[in-house]
N, C-alpha and C. Protein backbone atom coordinates (compact mmCIF):
# COMPACT_ATOMS: atom_id res chain seq x y z
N UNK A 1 -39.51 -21.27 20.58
CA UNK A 1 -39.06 -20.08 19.87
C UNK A 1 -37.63 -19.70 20.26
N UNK A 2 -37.34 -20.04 21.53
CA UNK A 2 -35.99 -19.76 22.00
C UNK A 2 -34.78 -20.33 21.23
N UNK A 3 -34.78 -21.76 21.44
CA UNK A 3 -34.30 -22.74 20.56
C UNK A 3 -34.23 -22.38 19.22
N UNK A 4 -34.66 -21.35 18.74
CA UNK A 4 -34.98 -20.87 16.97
C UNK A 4 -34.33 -19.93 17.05
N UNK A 5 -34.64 -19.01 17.78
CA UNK A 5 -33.40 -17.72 17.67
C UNK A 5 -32.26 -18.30 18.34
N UNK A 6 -31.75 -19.19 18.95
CA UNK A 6 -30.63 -19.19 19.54
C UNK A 6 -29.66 -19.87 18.16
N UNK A 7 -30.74 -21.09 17.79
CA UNK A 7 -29.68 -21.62 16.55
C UNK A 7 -29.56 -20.47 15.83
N UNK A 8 -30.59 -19.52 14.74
CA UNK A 8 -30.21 -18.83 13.90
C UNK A 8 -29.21 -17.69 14.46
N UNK A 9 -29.47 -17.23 15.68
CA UNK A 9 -27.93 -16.34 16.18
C UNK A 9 -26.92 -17.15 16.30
N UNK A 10 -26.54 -18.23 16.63
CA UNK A 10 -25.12 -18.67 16.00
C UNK A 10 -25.28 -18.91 14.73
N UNK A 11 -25.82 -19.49 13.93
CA UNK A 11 -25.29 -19.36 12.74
C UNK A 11 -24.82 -17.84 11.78
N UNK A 12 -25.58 -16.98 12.35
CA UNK A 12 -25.42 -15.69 11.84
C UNK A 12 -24.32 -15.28 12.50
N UNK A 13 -23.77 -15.49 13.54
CA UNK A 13 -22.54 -14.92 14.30
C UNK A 13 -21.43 -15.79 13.46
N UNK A 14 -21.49 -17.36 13.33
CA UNK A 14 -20.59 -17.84 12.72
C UNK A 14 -20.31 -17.63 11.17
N UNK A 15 -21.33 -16.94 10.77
CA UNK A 15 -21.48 -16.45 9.43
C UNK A 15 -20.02 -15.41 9.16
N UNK A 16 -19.67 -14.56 10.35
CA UNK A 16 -18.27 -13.86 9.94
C UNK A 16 -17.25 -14.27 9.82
N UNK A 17 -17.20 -15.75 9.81
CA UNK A 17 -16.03 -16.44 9.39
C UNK A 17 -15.89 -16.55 7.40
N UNK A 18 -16.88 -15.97 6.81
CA UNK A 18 -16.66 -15.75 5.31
C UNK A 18 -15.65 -14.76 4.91
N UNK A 19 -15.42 -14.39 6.25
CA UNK A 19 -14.43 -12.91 6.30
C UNK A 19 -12.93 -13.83 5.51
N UNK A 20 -12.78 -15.12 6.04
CA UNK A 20 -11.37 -15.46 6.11
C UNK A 20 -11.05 -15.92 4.44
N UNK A 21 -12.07 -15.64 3.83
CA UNK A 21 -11.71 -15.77 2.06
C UNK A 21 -10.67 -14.18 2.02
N UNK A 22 -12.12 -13.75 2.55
CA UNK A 22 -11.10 -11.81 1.97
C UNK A 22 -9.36 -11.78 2.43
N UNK A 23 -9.13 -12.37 4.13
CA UNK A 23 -8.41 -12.20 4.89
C UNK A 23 -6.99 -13.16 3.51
N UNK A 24 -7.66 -14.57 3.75
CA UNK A 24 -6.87 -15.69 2.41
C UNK A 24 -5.92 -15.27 1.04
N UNK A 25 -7.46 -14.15 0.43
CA UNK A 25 -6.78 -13.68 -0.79
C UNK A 25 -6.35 -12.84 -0.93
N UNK A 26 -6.77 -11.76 -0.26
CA UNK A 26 -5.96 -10.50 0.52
C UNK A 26 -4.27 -10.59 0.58
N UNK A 27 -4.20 -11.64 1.33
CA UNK A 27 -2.30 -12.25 1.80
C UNK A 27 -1.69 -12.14 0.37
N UNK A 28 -2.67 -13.50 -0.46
CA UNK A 28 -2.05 -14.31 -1.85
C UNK A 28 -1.90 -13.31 -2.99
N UNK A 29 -2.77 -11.85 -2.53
CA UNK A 29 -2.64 -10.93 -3.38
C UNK A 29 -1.46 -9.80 -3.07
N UNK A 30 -1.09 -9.86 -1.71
CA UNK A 30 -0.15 -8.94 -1.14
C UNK A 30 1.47 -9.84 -2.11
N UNK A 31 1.49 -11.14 -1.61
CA UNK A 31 2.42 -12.03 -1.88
C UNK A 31 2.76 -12.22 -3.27
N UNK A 32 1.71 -11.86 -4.30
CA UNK A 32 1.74 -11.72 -5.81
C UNK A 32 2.53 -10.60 -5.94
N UNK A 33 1.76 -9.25 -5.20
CA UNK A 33 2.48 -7.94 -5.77
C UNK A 33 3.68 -8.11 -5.35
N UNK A 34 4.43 -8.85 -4.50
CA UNK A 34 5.39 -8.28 -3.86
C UNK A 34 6.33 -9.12 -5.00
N UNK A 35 6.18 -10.35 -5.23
CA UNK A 35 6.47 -11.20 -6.04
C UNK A 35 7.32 -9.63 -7.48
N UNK A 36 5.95 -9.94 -8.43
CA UNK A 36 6.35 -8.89 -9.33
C UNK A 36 6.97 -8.36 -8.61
N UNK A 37 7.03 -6.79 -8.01
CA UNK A 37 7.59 -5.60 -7.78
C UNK A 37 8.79 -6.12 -7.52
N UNK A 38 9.45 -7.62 -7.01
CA UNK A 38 10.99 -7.42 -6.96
C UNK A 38 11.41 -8.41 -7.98
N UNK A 39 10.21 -8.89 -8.92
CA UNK A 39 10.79 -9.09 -10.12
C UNK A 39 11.14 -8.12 -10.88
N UNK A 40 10.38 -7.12 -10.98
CA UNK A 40 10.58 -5.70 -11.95
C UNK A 40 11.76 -5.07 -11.10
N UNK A 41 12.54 -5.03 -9.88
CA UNK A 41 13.67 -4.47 -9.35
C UNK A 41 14.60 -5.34 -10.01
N UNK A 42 14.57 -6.60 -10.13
CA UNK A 42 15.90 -7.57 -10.58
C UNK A 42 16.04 -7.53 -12.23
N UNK A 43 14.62 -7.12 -12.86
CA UNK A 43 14.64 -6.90 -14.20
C UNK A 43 15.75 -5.43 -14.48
N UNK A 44 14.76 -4.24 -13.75
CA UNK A 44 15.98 -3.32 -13.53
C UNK A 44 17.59 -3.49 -13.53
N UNK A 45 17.41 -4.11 -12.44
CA UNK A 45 19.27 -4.62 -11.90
C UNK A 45 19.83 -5.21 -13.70
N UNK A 46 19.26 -6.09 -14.04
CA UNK A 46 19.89 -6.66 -15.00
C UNK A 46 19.78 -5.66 -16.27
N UNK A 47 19.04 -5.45 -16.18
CA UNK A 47 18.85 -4.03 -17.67
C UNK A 47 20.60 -2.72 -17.58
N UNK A 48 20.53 -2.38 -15.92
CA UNK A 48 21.57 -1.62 -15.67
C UNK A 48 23.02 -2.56 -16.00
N UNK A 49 23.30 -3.28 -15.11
CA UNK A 49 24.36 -3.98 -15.24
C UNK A 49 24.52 -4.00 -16.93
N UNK A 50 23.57 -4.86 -17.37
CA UNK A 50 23.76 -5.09 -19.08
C UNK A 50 24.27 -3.88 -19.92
N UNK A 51 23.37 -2.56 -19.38
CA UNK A 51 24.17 -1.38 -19.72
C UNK A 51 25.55 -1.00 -19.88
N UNK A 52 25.36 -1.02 -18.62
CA UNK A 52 26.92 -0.57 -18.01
C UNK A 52 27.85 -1.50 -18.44
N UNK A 53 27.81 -2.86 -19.50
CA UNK A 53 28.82 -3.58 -19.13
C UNK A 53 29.19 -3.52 -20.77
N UNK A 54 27.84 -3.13 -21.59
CA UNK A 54 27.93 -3.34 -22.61
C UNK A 54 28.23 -1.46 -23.66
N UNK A 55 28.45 -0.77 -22.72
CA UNK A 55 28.57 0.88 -22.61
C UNK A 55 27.40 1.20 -23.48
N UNK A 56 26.15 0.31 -23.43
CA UNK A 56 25.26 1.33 -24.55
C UNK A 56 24.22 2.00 -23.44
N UNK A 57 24.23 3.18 -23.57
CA UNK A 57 23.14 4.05 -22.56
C UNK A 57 22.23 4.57 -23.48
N UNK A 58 21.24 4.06 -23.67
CA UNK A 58 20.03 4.79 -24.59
C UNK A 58 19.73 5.74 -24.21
N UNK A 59 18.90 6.83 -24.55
CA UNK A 59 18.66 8.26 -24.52
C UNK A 59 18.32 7.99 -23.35
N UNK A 60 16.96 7.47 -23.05
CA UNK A 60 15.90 7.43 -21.71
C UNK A 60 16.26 6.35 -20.95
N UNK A 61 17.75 5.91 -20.87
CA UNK A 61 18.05 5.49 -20.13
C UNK A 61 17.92 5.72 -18.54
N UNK A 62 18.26 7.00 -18.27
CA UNK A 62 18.18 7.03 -16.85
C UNK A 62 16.18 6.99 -15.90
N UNK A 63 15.40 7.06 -17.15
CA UNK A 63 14.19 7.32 -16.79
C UNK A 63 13.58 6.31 -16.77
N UNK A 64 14.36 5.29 -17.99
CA UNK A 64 14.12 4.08 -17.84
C UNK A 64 14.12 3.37 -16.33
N UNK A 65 15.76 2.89 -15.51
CA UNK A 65 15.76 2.79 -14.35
C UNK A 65 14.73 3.19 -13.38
N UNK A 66 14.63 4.55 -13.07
CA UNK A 66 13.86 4.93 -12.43
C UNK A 66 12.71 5.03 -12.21
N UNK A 67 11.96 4.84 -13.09
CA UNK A 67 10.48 4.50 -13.48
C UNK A 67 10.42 3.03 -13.37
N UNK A 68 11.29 1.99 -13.03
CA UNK A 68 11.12 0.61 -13.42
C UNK A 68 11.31 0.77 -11.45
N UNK A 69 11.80 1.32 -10.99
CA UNK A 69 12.01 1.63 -9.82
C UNK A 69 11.04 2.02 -8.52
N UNK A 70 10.14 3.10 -9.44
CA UNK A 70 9.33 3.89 -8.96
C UNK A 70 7.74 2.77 -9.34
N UNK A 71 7.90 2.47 -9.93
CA UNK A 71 6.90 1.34 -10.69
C UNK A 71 6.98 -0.26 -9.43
N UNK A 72 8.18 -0.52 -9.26
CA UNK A 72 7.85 -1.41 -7.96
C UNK A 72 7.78 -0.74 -6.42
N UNK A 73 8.05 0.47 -6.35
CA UNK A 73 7.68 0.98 -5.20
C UNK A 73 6.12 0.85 -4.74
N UNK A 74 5.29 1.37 -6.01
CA UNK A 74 4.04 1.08 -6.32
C UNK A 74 3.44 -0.15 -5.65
N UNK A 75 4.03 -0.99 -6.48
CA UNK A 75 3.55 -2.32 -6.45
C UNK A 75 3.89 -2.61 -5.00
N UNK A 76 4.79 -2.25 -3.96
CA UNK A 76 5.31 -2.41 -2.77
C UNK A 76 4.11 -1.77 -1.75
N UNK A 77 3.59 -1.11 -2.07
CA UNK A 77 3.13 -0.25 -1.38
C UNK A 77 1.59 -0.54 -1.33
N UNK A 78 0.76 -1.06 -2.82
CA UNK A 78 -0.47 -1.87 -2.90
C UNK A 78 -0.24 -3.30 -2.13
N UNK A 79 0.93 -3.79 -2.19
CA UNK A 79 0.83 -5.14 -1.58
C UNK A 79 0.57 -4.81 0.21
N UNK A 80 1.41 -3.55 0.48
CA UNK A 80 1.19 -2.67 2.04
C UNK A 80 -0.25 -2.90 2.68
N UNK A 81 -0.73 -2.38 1.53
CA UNK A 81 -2.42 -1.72 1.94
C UNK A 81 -3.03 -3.08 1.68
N UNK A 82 -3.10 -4.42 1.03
CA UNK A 82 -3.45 -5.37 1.42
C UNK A 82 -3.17 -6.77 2.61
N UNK A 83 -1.73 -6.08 2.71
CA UNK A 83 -1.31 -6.84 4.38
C UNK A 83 -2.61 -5.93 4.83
N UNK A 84 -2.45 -4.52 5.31
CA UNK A 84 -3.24 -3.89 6.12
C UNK A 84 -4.73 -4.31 6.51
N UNK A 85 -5.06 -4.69 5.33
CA UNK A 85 -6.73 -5.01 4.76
C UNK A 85 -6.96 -6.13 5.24
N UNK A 86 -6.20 -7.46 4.88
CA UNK A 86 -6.66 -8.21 5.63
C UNK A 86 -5.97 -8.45 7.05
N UNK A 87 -4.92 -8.22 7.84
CA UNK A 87 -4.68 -8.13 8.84
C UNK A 87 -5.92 -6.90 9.76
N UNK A 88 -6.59 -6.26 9.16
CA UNK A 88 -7.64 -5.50 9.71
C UNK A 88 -8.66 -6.19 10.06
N UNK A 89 -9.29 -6.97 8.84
CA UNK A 89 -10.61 -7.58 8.76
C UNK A 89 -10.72 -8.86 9.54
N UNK A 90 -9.28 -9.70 9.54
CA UNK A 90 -8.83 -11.06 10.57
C UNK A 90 -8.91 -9.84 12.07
N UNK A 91 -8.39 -9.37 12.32
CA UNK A 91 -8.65 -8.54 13.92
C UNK A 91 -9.97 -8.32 14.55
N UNK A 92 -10.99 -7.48 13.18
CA UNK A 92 -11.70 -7.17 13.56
C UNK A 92 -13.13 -7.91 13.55
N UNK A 93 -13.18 -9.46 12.84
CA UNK A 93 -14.17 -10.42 12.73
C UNK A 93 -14.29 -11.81 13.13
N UNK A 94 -12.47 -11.52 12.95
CA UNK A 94 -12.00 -13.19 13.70
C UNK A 94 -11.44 -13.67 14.80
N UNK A 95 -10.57 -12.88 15.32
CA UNK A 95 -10.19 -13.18 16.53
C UNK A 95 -8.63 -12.26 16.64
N UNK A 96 -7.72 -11.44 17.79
CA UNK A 96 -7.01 -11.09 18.13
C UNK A 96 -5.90 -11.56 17.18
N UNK A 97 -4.75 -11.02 16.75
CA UNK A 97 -3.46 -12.04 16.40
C UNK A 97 -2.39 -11.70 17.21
N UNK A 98 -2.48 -13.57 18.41
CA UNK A 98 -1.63 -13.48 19.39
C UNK A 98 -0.31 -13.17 19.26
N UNK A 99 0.45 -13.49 17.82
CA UNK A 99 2.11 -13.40 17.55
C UNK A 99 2.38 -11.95 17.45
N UNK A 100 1.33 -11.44 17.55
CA UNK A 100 1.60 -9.58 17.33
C UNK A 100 1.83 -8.80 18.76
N UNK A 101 1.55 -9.24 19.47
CA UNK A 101 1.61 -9.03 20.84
C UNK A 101 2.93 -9.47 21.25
N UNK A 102 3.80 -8.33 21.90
CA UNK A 102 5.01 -8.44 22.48
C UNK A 102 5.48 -9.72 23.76
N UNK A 103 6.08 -9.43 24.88
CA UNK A 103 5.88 -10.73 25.56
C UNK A 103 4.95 -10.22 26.68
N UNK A 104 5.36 -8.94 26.96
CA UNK A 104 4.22 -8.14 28.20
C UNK A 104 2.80 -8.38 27.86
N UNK A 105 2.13 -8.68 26.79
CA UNK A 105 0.80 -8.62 25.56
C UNK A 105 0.62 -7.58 25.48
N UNK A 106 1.61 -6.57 25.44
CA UNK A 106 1.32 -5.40 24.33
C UNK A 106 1.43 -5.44 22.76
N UNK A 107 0.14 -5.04 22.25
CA UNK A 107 0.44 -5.81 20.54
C UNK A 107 0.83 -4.33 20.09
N UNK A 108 1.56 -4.84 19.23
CA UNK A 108 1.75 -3.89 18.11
C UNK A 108 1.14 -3.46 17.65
N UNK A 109 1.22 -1.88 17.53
CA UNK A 109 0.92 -0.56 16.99
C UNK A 109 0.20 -0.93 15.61
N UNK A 110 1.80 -1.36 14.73
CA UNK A 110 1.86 -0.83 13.10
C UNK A 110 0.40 -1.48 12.78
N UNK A 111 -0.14 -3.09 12.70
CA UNK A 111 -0.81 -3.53 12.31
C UNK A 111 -2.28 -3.43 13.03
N UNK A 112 -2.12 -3.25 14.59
CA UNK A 112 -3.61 -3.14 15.10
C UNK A 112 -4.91 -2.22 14.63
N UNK A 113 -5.74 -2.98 14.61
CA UNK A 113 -6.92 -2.67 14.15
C UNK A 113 -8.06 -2.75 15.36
N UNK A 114 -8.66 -2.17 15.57
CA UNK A 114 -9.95 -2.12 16.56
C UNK A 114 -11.15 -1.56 15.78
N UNK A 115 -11.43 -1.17 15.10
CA UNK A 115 -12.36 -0.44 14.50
C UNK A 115 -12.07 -0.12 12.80
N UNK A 116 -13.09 0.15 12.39
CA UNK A 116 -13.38 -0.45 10.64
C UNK A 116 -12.71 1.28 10.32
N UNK A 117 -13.12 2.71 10.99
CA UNK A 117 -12.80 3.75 10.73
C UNK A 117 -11.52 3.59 10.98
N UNK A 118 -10.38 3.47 11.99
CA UNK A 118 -9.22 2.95 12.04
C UNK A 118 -8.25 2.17 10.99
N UNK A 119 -8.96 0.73 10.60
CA UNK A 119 -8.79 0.20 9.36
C UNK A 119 -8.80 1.15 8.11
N UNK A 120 -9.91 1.55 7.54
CA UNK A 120 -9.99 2.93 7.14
C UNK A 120 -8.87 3.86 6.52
N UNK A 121 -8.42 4.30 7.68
CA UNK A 121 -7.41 5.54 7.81
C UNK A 121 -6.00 5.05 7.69
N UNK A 122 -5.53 3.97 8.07
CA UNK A 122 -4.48 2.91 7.80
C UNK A 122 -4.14 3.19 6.33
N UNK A 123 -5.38 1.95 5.50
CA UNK A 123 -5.13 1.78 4.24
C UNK A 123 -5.63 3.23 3.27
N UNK A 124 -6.23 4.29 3.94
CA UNK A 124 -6.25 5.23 3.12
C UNK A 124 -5.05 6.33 3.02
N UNK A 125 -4.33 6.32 4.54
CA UNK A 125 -2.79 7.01 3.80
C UNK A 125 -1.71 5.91 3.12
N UNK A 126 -2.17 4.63 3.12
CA UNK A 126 -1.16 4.20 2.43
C UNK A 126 -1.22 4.29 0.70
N UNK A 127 -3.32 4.54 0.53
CA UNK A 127 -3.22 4.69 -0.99
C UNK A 127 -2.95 6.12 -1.33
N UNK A 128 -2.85 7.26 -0.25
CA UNK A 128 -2.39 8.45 -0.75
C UNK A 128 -1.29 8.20 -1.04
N UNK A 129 -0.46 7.46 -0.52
CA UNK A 129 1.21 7.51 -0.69
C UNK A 129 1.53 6.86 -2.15
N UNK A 130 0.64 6.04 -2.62
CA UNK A 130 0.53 5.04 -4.05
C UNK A 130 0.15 6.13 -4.57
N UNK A 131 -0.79 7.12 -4.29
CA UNK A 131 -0.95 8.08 -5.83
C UNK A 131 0.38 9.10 -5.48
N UNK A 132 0.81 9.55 -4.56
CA UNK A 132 2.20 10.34 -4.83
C UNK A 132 3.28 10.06 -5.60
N UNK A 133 3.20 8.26 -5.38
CA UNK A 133 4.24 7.63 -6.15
C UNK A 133 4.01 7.73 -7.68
N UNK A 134 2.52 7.56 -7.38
CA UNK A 134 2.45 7.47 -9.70
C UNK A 134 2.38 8.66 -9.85
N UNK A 135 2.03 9.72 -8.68
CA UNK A 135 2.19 11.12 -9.76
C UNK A 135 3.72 11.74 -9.82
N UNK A 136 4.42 10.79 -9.12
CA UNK A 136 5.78 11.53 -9.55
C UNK A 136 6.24 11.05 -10.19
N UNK A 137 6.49 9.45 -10.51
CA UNK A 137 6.38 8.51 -12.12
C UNK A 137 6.14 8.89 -13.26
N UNK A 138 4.63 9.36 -13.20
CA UNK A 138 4.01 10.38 -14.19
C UNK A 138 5.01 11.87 -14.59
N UNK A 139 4.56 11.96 -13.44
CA UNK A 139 5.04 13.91 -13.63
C UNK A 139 6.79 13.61 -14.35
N UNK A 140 7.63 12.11 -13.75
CA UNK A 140 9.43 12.12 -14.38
C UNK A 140 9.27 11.53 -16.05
N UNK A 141 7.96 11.25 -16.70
CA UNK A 141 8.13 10.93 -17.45
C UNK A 141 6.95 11.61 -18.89
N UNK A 142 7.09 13.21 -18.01
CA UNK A 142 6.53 14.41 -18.79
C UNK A 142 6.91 14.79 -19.66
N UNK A 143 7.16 15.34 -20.73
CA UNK A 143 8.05 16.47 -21.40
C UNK A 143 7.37 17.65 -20.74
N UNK A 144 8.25 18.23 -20.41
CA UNK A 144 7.74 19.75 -20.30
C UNK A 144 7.77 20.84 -21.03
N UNK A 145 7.65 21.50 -22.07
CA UNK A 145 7.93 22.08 -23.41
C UNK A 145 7.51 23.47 -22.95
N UNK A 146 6.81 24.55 -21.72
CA UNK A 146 6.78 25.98 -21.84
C UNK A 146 7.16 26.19 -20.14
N UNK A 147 7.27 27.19 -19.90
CA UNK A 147 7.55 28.10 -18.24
C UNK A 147 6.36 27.81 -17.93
N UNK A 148 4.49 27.88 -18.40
CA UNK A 148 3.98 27.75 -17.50
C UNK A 148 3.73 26.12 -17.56
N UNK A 149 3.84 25.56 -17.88
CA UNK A 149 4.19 23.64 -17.86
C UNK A 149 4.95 23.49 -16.89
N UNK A 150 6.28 23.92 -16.41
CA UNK A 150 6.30 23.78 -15.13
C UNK A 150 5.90 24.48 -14.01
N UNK A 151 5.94 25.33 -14.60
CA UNK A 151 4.90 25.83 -13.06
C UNK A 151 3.88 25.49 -12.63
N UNK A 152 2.92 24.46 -13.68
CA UNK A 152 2.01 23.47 -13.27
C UNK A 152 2.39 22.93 -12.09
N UNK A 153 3.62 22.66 -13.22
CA UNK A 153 4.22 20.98 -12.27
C UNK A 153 4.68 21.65 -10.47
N UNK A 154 5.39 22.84 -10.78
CA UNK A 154 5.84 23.12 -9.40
C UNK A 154 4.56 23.45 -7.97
N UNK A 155 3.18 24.08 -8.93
CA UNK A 155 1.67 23.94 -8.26
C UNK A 155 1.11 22.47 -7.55
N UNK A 156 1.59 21.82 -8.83
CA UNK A 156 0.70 20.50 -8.20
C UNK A 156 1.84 19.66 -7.03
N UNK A 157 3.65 19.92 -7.32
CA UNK A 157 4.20 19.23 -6.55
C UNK A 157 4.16 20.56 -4.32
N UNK A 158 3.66 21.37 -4.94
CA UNK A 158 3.35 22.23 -3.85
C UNK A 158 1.84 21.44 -2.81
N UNK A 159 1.23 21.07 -4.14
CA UNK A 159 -0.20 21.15 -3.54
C UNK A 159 -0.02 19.67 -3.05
N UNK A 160 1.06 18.57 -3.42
CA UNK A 160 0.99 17.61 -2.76
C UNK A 160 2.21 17.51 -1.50
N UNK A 161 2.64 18.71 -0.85
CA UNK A 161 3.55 18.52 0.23
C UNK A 161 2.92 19.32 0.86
N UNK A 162 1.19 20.48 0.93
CA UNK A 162 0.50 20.61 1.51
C UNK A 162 -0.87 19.84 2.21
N UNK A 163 -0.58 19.23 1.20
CA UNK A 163 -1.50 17.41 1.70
C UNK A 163 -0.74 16.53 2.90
N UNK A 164 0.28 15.84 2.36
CA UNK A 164 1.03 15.43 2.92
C UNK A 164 0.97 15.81 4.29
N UNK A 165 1.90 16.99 4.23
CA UNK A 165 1.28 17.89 5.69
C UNK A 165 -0.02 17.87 6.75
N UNK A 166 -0.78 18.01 5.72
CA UNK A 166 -2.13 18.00 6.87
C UNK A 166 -2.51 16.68 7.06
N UNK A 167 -2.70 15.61 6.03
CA UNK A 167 -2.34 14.58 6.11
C UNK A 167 -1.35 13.63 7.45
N UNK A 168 -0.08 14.44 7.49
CA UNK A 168 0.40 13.91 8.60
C UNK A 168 0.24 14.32 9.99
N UNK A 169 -0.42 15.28 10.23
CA UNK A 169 -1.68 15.72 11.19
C UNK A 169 -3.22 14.94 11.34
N UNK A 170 -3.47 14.46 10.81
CA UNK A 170 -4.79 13.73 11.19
C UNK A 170 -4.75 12.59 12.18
N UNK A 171 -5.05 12.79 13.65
CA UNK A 171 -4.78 11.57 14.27
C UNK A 171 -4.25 11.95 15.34
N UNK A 172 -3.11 13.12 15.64
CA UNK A 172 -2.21 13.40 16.44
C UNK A 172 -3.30 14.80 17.02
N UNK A 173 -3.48 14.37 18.36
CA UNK A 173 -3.80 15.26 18.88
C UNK A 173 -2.69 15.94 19.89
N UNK A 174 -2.64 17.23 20.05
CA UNK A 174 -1.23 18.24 20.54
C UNK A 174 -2.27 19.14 21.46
């Protein structure tokens, strides 16, 4: 019976190596977004230049830029939270990552992971920071047509630099 649980506990222990698909496509998916997002910056670049060279400035020109701008920040920032994701899940199933570790073997902060709540909290302020980005994308490409329409807007851009705030309190104990 020993011999029976001992094989099926390694195989079940070696079983968390299925992790390294997530960890695999995780990367190839970070490496995609990042791909786009500085294709859509060089698309930008060339849209401006072409502008500027050719003096035609369309109406929504400047919102144009900026939204093509704010649109790969996006995409910069999802590719973030999937470094995070799988540099979390490789830490926390597969083994340490020695190149992260300084020469003393103190590893680095930005990427360490020890725990799944940790992991967690990582990639969940980085997707708060992805919805700040589309709601200000959003919110620059509003019409605003009455006084209380912006004062929406000035409520909700209040209610997200009171987030933010407490937000950048979670973690820091004083």
């Amino acid at each position: 019976m020993n011999f029976i649980e001992n094989l099926f506990e390694h195989g079940l222990w070696s079983s968390r190596f299925i992790i390294i698909l997530a960890v695999i496509f995780g990367l190839v998916g970070a490496v995609l977004l990042f791909a786009v997002a500085s294709f859509d910056i060089f698309n930008t670049a060339v849209y401006v230049i072409q502008s500027y060279a050719t003096h035609a400035h369309p109406e929504n020109f400047h919102e144009q830029v900026v939204g093509g701008i704010i649109g790969a920040v996006d995409l910069y920032l999802i590719g973030v939270i999937m470094i995070i994701f799988s540099f979390g899940l490789y830490e926390l199933f597969i083994s340490d990552i020695d190149p992260a570790k300084d020469e003393g073997g103190k590893e680095n902060q930005l990427l360490a992971v020890h725990s799944l709540d940790q992991l967690k909290d990582k990639i969940s302020k980085v997707v708060v920071m992805v919805l700040v980005v589309s709601f200000f994308q959003k919110a620059g490409h509003t019409p605003y047509n009455s006084a209380l329409e912006l004062f929406y807007l000035a409520l909700s851009i209040t209610a997200l630099a009171v987030g933010l705030y407490f937000l950048s309190k979670v973690g820091h104990h004083e």
